[in-house]
N, C-alpha and C. Protein backbone atom coordinates (compact mmCIF):
# COMPACT_ATOMS: atom_id res chain seq x y z
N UNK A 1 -61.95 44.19 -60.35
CA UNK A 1 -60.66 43.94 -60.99
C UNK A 1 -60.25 42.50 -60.73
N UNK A 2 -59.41 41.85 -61.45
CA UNK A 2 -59.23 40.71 -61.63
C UNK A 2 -57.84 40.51 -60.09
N UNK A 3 -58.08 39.48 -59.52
CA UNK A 3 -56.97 39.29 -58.55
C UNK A 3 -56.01 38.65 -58.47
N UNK A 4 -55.75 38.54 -60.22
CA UNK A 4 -54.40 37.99 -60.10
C UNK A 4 -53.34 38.98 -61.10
N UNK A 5 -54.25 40.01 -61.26
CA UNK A 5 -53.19 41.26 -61.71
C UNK A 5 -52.92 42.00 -60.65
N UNK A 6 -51.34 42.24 -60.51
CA UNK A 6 -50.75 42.56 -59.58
C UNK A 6 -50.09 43.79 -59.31
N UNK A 7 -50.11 44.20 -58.11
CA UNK A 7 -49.43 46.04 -58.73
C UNK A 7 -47.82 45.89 -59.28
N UNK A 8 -47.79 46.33 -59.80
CA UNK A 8 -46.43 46.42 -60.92
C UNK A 8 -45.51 47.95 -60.84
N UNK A 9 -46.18 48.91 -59.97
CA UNK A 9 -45.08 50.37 -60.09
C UNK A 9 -44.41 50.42 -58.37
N UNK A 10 -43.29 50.78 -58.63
CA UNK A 10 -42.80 51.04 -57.46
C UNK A 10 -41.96 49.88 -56.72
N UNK A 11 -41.27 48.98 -57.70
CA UNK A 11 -41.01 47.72 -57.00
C UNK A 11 -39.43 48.08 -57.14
N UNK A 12 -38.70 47.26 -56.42
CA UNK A 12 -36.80 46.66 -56.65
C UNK A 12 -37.00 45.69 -56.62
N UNK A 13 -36.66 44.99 -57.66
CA UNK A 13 -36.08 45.32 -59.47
C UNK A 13 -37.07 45.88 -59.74
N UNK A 14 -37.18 46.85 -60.85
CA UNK A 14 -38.45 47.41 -61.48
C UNK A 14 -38.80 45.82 -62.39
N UNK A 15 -40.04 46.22 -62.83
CA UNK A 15 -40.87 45.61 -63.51
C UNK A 15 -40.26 45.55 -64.61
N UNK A 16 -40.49 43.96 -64.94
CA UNK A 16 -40.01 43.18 -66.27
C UNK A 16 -41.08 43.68 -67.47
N UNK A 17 -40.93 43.45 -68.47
CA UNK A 17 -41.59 42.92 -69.95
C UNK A 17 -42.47 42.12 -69.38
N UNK A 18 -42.13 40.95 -69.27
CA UNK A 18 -42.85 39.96 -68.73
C UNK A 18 -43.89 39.92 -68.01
N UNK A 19 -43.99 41.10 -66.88
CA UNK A 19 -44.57 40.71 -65.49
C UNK A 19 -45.87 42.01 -66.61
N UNK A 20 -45.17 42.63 -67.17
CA UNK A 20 -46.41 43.85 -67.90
C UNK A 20 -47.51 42.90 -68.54
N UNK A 21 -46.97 42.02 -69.82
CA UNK A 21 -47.42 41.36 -70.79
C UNK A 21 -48.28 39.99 -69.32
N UNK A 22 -48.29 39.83 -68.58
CA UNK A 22 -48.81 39.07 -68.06
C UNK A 22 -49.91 39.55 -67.25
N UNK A 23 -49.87 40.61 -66.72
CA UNK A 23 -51.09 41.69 -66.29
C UNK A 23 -51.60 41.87 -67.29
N UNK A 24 -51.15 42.14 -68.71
CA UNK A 24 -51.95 42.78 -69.87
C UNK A 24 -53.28 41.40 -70.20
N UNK A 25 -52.06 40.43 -70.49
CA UNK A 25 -52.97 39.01 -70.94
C UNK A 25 -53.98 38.86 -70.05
N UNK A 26 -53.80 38.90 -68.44
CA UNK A 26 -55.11 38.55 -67.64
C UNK A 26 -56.26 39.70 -67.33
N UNK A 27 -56.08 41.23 -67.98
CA UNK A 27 -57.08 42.26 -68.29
C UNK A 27 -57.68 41.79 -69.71
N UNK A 28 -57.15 41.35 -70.38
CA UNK A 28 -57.65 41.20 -71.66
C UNK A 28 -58.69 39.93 -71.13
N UNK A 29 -58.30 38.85 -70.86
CA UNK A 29 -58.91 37.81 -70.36
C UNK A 29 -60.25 37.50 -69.76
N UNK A 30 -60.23 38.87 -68.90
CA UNK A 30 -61.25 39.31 -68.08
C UNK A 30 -62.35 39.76 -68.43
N UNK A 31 -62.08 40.99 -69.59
CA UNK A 31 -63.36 41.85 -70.22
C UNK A 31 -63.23 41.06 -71.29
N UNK A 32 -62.53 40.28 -72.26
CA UNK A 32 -63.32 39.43 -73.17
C UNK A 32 -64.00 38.12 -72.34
N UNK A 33 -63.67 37.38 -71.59
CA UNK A 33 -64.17 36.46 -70.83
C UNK A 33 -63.43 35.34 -71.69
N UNK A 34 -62.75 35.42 -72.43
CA UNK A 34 -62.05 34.16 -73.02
C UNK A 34 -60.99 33.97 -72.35
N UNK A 35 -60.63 32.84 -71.89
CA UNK A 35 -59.30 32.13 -71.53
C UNK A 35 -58.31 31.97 -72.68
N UNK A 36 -58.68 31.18 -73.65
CA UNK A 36 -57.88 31.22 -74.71
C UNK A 36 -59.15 31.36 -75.81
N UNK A 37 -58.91 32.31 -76.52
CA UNK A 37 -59.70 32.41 -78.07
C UNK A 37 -59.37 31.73 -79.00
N UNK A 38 -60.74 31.88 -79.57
CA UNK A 38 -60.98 30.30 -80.71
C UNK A 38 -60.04 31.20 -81.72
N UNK A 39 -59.69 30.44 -82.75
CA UNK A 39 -59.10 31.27 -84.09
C UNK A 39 -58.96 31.72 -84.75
N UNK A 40 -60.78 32.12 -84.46
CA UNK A 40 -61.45 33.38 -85.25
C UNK A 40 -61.05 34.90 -84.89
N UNK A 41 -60.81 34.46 -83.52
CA UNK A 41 -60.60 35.72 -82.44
C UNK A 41 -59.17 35.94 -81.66
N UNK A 42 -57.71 35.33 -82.56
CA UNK A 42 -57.11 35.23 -81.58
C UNK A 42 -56.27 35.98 -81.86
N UNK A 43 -56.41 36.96 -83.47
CA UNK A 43 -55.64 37.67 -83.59
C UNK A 43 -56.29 39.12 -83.03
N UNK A 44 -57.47 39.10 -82.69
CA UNK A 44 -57.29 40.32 -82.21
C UNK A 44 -57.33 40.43 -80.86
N UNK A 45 -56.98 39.03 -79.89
CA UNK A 45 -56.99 38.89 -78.59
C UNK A 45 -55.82 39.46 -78.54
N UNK A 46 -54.52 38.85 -79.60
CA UNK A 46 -53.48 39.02 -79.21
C UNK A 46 -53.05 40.22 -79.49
N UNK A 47 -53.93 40.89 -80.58
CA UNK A 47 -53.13 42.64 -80.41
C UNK A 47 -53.83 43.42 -79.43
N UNK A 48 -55.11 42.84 -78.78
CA UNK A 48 -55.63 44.24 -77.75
C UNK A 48 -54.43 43.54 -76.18
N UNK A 49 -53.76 42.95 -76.03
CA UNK A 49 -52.59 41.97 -75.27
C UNK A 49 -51.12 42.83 -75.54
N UNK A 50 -51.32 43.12 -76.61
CA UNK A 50 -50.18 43.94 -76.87
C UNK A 50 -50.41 44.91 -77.10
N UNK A 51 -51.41 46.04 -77.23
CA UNK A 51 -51.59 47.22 -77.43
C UNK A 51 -51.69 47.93 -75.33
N UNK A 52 -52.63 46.49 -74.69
CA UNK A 52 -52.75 47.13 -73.81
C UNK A 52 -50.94 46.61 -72.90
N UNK A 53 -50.31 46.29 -72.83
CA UNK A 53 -48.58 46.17 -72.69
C UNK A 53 -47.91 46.96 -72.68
N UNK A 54 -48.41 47.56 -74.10
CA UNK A 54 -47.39 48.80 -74.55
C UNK A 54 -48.29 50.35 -73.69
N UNK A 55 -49.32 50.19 -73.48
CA UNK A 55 -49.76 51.34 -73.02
C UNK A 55 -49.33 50.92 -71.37
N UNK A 56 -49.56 49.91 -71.12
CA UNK A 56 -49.03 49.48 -69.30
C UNK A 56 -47.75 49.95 -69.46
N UNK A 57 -46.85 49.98 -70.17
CA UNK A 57 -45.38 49.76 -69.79
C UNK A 57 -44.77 51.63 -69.93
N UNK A 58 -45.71 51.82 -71.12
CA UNK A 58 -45.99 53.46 -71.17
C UNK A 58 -45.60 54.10 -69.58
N UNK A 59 -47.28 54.27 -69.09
CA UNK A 59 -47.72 54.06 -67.99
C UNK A 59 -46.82 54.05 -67.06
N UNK A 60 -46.15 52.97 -67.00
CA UNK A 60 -45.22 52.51 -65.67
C UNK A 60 -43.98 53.36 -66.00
N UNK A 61 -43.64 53.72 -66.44
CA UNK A 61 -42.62 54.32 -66.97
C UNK A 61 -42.42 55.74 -66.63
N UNK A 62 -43.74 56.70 -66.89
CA UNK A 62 -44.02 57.99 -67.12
C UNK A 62 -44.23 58.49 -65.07
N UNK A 63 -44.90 57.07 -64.71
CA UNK A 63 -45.01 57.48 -63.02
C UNK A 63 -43.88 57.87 -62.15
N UNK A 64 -44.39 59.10 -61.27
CA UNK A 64 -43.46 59.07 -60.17
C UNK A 64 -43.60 59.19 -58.90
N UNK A 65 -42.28 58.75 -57.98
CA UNK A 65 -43.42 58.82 -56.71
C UNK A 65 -41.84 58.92 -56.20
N UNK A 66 -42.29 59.95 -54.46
CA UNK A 66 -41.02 59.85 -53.76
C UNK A 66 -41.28 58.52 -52.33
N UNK A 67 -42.18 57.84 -52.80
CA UNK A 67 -42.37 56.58 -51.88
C UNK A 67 -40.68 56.04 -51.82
N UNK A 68 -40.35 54.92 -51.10
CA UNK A 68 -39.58 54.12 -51.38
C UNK A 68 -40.01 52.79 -51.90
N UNK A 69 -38.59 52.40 -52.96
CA UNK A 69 -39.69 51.23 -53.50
C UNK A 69 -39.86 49.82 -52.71
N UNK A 70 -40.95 49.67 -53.11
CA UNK A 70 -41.39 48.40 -52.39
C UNK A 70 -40.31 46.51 -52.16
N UNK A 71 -40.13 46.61 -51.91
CA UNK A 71 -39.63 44.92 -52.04
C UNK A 71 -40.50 43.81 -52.40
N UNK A 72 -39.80 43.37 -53.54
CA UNK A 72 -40.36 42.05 -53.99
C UNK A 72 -40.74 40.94 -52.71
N UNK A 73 -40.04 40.67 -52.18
CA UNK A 73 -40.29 39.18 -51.14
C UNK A 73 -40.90 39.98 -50.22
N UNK A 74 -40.73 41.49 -49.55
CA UNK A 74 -41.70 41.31 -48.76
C UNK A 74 -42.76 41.46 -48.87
N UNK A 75 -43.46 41.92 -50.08
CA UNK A 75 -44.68 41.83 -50.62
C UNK A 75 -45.27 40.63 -50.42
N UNK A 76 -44.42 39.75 -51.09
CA UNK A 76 -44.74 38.47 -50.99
C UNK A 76 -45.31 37.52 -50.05
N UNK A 77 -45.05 37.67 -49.18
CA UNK A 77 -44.88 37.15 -47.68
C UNK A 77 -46.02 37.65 -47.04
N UNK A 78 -46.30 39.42 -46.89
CA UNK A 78 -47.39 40.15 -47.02
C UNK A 78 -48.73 39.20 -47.27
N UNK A 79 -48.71 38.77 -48.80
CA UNK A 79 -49.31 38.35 -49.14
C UNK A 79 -49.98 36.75 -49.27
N UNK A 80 -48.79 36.11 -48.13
CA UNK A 80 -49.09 34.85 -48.16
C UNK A 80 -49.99 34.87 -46.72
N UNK A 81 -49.68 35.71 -45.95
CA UNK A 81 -49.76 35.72 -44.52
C UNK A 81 -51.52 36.19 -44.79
N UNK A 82 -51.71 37.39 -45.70
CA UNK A 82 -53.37 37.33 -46.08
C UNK A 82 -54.10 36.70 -46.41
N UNK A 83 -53.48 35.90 -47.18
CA UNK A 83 -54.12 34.13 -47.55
C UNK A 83 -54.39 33.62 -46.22
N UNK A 84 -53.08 33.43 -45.65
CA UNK A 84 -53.67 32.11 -44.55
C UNK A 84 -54.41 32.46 -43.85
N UNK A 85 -54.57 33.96 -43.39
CA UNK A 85 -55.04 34.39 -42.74
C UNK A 85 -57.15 34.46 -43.17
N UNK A 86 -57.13 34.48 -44.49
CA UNK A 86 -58.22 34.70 -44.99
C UNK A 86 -58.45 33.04 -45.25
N UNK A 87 -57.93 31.87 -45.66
CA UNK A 87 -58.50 30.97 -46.18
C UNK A 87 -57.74 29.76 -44.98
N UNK A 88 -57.10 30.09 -43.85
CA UNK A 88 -56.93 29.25 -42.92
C UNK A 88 -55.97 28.22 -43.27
N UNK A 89 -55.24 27.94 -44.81
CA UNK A 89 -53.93 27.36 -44.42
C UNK A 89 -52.34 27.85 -44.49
């Protein structure tokens, strides 16, 4: 899986439009291997981008969990501390 799609269920604030359509764009990205498609291909980059959005946001929506939800910053932080920890700065 690609490591800069990020988990998206279970957060405060819930998950934006945005943060969906931006996981969607970098799955699409991945299994076509295009960064940006030529213009032959960009209309159907951009509807499998929005088909897979609307099924993510589906998805996120329909889940439930009696977890508590996660925090944004401390995820964050979480995640910086694995960095330094893994790449030493």
């Amino acid at each position: 899986m690609c490591r800069n799609i990020k988990i998206l269920f279970n957060f405060e604030p819930p998950v934006t439009d945005e943060e969906v359509r931006a996981a969607s764009l970098q799955f699409v990205r991945k299994i076509s291997g295009f960064n940006k498609p030529s213009k032959a291909n960009e209309d159907s980059f951009i509807a499998a981008v929005d088909e897979i959005a609307g099924i993510s946001a589906r998805l996120l929506h329909s889940l439930e969990t009696h977890a508590p939800s996660r925090n944004r910053e401390e995820e964050a932080a979480k995640a910086k501390a694995r960095g330094q920890q893994r790449f030493g700065t």
